[in-house]
Protein backbone atom coordinates (compact mmCIF):
# COMPACT_ATOMS: atom_id res chain seq x y z
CA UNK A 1 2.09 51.60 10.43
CA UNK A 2 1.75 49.07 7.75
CA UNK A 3 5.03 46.97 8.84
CA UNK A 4 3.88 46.91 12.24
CA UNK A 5 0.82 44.96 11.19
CA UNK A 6 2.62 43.07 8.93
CA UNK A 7 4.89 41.93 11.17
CA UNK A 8 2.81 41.21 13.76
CA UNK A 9 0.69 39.23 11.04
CA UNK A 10 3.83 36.92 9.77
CA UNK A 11 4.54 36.52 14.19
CA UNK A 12 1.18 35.05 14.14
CA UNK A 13 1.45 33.00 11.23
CA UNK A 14 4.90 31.53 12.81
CA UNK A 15 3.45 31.30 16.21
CA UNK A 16 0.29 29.06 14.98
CA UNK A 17 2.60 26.58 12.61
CA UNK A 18 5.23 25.88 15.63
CA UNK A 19 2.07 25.47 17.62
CA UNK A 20 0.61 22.80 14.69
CA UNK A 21 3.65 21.06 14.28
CA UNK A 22 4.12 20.33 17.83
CA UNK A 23 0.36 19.07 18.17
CA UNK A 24 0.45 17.04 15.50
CA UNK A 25 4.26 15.51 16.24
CA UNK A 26 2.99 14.98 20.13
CA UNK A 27 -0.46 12.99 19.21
CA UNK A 28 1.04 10.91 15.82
CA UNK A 29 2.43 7.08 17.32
CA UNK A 30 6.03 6.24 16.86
CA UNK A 31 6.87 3.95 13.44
CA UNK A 32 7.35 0.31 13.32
CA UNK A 33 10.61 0.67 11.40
CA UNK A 34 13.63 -2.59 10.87
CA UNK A 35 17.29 -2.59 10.60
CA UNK A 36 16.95 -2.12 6.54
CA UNK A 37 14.78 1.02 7.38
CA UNK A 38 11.66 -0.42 5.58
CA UNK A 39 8.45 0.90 7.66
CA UNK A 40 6.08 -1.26 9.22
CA UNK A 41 2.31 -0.48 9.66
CA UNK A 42 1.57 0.09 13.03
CA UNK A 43 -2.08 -1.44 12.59
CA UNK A 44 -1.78 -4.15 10.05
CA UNK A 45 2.16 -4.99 9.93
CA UNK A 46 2.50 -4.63 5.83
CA UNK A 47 5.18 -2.16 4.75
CA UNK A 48 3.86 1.03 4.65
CA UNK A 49 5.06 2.26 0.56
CA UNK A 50 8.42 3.85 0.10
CA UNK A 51 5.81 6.45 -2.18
CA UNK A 52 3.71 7.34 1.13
CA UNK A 53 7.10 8.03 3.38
CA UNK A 54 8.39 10.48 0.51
CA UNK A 55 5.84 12.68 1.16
CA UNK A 56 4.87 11.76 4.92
CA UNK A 57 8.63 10.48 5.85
CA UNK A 58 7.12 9.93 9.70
CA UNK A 59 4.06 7.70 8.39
CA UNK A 60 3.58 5.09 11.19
CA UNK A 61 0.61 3.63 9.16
CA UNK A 62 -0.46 2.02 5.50
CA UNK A 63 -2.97 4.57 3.42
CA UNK A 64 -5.68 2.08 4.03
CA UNK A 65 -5.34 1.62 7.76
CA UNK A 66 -4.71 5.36 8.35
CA UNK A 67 -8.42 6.22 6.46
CA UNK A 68 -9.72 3.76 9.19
CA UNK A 69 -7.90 5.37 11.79
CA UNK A 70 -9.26 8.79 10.39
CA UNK A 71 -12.54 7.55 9.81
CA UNK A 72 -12.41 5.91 13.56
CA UNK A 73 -11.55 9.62 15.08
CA UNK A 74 -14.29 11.55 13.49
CA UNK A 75 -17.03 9.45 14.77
CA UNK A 76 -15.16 9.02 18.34
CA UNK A 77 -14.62 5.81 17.65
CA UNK A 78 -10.65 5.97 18.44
C-alpha cells in the first residue's frame, strides 16, 4: 500500500507544477527583445541585466520595475 500513496503523492506533485507553470507562463507579458538579443524592459525601456535573464531567461522587466509591478499587484493597484 505504501507505493500506491506514493505514487499518487509524486502524480500530485507533477499535476500542481504543470498546472503552475502554465499559470504563470499564460499571465507573464511577452519581452521587449532586439536583433542582438539584448532584453528590453517592458516598463522603463533600459536593458534588463544579462545577470537577471540567467536565472529568469523570460524576464520581460528590470528588478526595479518588476518590485513596482509586484508591489502594484498586491495592493490591486495593477
Amino acid at each position: 500500500m505504501p507505493d500506491l500513496f506514493d505514487r499518487a503523492s509524486e502524480l500530485e506533485e507533477q499535476q500542481r507544477q504543470r498546472a503552475l507553470s502554465a499559470h504563470a507562463t499564460m499571465h507573464q507579458p511577452a519581452q521587449d527583445k532586439d536583433a542582438q538579443g539584448r532584453v528590453w524592459c517592458i516598463d522603463c525601456g533600459e536593458q534588463v541585466s544579462p545577470k537577471r535573464l540567467v536565472l529568469l531567461p523570460n524576464a520581460p522587466r528590470c528588478v526595479d520595475c518588476q518590485k513596482i509591478a509586484e508591489l502594484r499587484s498586491r495592493h490591486g493597484m495593477a
